[in-house]
N, C-alpha and C. Protein backbone atom coordinates (compact mmCIF):
# COMPACT_ATOMS: atom_id res chain seq x y z
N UNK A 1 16.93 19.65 -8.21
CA UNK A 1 16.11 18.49 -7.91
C UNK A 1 14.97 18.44 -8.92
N UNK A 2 14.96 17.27 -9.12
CA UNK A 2 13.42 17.03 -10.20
C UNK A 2 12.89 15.80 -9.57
N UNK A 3 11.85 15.83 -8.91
CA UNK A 3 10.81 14.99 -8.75
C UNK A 3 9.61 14.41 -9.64
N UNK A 4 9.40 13.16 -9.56
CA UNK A 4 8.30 13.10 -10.98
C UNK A 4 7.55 12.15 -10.09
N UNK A 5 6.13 12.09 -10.43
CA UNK A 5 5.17 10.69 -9.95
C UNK A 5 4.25 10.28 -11.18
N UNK A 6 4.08 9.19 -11.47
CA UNK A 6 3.12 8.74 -12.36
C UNK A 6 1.91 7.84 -11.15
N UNK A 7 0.92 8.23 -11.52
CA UNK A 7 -0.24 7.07 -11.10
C UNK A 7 -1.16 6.89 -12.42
N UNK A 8 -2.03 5.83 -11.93
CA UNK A 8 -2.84 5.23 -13.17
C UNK A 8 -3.69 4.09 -12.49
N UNK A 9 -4.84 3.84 -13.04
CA UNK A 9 -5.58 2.88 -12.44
C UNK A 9 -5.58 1.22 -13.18
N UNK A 10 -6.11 0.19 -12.95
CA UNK A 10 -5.90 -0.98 -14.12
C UNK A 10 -7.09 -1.59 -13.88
N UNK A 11 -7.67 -1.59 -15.02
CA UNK A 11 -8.99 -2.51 -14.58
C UNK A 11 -9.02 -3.86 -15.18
N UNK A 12 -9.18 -5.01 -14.79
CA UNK A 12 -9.63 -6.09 -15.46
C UNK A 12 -11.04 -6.74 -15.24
N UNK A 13 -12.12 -7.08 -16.20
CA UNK A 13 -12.64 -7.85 -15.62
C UNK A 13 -12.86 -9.05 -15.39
N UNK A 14 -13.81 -9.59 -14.59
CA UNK A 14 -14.11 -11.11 -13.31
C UNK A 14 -13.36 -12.31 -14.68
N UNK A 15 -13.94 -12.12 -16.06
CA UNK A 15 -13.62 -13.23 -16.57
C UNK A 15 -11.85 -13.22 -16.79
N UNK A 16 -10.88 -12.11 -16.09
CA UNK A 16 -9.83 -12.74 -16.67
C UNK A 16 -9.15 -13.46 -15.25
N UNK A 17 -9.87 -14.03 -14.53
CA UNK A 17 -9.53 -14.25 -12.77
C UNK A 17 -8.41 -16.21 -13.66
N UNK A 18 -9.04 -16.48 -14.52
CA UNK A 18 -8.22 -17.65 -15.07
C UNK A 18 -7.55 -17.45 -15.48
N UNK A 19 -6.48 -16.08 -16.34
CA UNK A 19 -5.41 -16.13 -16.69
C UNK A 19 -4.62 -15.78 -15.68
N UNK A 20 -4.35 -15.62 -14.54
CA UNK A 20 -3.72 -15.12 -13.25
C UNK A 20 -3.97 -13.75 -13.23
N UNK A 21 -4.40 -12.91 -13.34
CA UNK A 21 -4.75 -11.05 -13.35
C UNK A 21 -5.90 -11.25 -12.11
N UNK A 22 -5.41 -10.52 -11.39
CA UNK A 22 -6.56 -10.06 -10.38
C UNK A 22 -7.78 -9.26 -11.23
N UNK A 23 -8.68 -9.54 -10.69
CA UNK A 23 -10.19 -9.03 -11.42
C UNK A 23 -10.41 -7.77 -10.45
N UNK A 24 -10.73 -6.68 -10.94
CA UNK A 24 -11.18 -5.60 -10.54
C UNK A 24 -10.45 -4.28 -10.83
N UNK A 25 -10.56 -3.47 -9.95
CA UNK A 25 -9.83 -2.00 -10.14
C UNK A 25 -9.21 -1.87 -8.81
N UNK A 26 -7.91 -1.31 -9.46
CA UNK A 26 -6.57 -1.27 -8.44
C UNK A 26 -5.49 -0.12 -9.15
N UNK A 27 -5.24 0.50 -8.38
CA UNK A 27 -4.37 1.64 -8.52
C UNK A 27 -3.14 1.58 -8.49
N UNK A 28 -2.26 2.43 -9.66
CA UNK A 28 -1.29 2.15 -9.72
C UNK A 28 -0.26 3.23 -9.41
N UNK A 29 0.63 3.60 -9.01
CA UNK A 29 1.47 4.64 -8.37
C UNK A 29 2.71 4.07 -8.35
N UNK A 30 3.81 5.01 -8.85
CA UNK A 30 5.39 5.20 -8.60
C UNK A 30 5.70 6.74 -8.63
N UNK A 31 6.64 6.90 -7.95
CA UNK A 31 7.54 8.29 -7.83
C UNK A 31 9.38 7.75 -8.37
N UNK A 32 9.74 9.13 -8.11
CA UNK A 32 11.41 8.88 -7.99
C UNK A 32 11.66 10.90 -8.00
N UNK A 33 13.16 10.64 -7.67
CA UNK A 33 14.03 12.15 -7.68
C UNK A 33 15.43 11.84 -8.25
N UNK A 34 15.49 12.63 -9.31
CA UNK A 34 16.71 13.42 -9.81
C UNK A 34 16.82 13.93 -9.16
N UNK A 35 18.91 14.57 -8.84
CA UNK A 35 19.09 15.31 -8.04
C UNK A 35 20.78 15.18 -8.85
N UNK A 36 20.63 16.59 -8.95
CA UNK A 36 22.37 17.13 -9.19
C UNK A 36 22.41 18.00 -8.58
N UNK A 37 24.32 17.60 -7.93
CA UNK A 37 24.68 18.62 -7.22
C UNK A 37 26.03 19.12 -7.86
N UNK A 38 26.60 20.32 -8.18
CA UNK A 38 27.68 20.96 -8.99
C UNK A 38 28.50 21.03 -7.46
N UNK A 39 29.48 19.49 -7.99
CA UNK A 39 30.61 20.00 -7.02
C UNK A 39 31.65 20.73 -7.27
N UNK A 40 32.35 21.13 -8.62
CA UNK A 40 33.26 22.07 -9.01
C UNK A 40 32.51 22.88 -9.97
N UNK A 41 33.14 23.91 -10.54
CA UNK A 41 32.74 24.03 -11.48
C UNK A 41 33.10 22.92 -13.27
N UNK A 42 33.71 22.31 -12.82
CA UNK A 42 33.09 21.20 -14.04
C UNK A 42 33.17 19.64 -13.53
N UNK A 43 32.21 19.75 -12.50
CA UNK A 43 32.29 18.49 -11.99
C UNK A 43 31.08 18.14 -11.00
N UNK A 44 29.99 17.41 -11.64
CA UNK A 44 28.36 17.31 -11.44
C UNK A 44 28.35 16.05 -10.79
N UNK A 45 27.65 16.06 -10.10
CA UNK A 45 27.07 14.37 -9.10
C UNK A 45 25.70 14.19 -9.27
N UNK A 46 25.35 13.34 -10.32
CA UNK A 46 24.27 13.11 -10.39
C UNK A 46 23.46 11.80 -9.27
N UNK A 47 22.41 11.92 -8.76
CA UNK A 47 21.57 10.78 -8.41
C UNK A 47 20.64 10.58 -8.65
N UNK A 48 19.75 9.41 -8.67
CA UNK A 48 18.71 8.98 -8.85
C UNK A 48 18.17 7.61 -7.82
N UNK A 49 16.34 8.19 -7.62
CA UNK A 49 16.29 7.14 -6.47
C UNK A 49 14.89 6.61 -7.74
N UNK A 50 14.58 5.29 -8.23
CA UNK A 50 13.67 4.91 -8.74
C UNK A 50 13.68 5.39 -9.86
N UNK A 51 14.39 5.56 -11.00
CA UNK A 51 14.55 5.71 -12.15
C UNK A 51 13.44 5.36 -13.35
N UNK A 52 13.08 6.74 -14.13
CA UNK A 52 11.97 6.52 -15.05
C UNK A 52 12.33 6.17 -16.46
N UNK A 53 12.76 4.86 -16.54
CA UNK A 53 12.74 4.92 -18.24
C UNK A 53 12.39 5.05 -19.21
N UNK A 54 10.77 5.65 -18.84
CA UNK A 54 9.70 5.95 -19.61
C UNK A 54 10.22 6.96 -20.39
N UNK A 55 10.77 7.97 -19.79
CA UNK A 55 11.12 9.37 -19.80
C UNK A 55 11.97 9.27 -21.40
N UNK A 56 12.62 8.29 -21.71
CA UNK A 56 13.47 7.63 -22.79
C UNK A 56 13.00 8.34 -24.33
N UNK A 57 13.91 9.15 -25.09
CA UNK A 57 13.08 9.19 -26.16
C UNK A 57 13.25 8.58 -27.07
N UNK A 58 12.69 7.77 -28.23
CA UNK A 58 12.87 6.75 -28.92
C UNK A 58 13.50 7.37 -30.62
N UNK A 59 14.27 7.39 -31.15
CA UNK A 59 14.59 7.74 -32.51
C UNK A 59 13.29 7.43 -33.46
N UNK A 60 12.96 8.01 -34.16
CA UNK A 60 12.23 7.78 -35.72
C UNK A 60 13.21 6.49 -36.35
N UNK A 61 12.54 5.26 -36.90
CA UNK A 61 13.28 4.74 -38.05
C UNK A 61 13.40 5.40 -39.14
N UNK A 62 14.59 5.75 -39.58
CA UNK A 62 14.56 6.33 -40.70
C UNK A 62 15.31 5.42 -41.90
N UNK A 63 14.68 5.48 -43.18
CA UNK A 63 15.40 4.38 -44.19
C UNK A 63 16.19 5.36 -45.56
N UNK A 64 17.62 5.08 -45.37
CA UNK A 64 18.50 5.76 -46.33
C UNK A 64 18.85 5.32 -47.74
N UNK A 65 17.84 5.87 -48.69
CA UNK A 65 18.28 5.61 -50.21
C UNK A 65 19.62 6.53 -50.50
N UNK A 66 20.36 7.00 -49.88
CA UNK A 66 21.01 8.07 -50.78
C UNK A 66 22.39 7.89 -50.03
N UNK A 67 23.38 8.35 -50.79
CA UNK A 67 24.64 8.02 -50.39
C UNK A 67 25.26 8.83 -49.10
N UNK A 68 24.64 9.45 -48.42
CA UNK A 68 24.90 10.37 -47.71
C UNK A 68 24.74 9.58 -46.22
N UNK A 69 25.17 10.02 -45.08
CA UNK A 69 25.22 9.26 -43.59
C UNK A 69 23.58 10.40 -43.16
N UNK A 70 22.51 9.79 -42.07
CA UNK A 70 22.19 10.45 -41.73
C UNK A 70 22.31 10.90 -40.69
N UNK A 71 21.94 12.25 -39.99
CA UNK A 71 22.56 12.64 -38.93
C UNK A 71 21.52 12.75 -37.76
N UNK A 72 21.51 12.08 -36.58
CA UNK A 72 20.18 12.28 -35.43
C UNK A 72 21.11 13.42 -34.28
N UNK A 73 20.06 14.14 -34.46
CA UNK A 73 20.54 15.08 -33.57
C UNK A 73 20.00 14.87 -32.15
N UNK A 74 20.97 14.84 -30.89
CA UNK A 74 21.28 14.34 -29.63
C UNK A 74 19.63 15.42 -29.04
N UNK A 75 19.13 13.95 -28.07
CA UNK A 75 17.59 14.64 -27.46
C UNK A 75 17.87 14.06 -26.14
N UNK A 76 18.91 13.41 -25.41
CA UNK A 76 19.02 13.27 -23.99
C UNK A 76 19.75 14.21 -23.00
N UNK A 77 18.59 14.67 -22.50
CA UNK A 77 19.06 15.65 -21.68
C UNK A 77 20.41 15.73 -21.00
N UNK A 78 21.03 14.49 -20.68
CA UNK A 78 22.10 14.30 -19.82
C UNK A 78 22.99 14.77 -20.28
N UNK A 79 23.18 14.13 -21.88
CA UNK A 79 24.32 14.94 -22.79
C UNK A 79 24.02 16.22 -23.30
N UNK A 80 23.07 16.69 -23.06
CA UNK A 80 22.91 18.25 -23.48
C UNK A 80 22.95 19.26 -22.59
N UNK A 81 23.05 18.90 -21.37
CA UNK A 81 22.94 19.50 -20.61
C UNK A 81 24.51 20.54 -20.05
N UNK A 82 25.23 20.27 -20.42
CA UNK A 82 26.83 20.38 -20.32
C UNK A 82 27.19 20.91 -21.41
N UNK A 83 26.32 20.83 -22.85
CA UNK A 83 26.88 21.30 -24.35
C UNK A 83 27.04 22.62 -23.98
N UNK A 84 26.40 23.57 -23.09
CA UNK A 84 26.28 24.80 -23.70
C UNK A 84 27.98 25.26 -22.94
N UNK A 85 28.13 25.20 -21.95
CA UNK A 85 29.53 25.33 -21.47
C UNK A 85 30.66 24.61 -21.97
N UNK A 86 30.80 23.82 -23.06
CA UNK A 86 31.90 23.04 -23.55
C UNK A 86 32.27 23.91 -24.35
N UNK A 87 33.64 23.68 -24.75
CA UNK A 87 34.95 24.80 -25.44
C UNK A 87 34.94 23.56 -26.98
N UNK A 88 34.13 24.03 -28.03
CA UNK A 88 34.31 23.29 -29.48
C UNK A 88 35.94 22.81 -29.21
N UNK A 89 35.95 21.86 -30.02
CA UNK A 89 37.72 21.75 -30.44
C UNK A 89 38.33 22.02 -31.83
């Protein structure tokens, strides 16, 4: 299980009551849970209640002068998480 919560506060002030934004200070809060359960041994059930896409990691742009492909090496946990038990081919 992995549980996560973010809170945060938002302040605006009185003069932005004309663009539609509530004026003042108001608190902001979300949660959610990951949860895997290993029903075989190679066979995982993942869930999720309120999903953080924050969590997302974004690639570097990178710009290729050279004839070569470049290579991004995998940073989502989901797919890495299973690498270490996989049989190369």
């Amino acid at each position: 299980m992995k549980p996560y919560a973010l809170t945060g506060f938002s302040h605006f002030p009185h003069d932005a009551a004309g663009t539609g934004l509530t004026p003042g200070l108001s608190a902001l809060y979300t949660g959610g849970l990951d949860v895997k359960l290993g029903l075989r041994s190679n066979l995982v059930a993942n869930f999720t209640v309120n999903t953080d896409f924050a969590d997302a990691d974004v690639d570097t742009q990178q710009f290729n002068l050279t004839p070569y492909k470049l290579f991004f090496p995998e940073k989502r946990q989901f797919f890495l998480e299973m690498q270490a038990f996989s049989i190369p081919p």
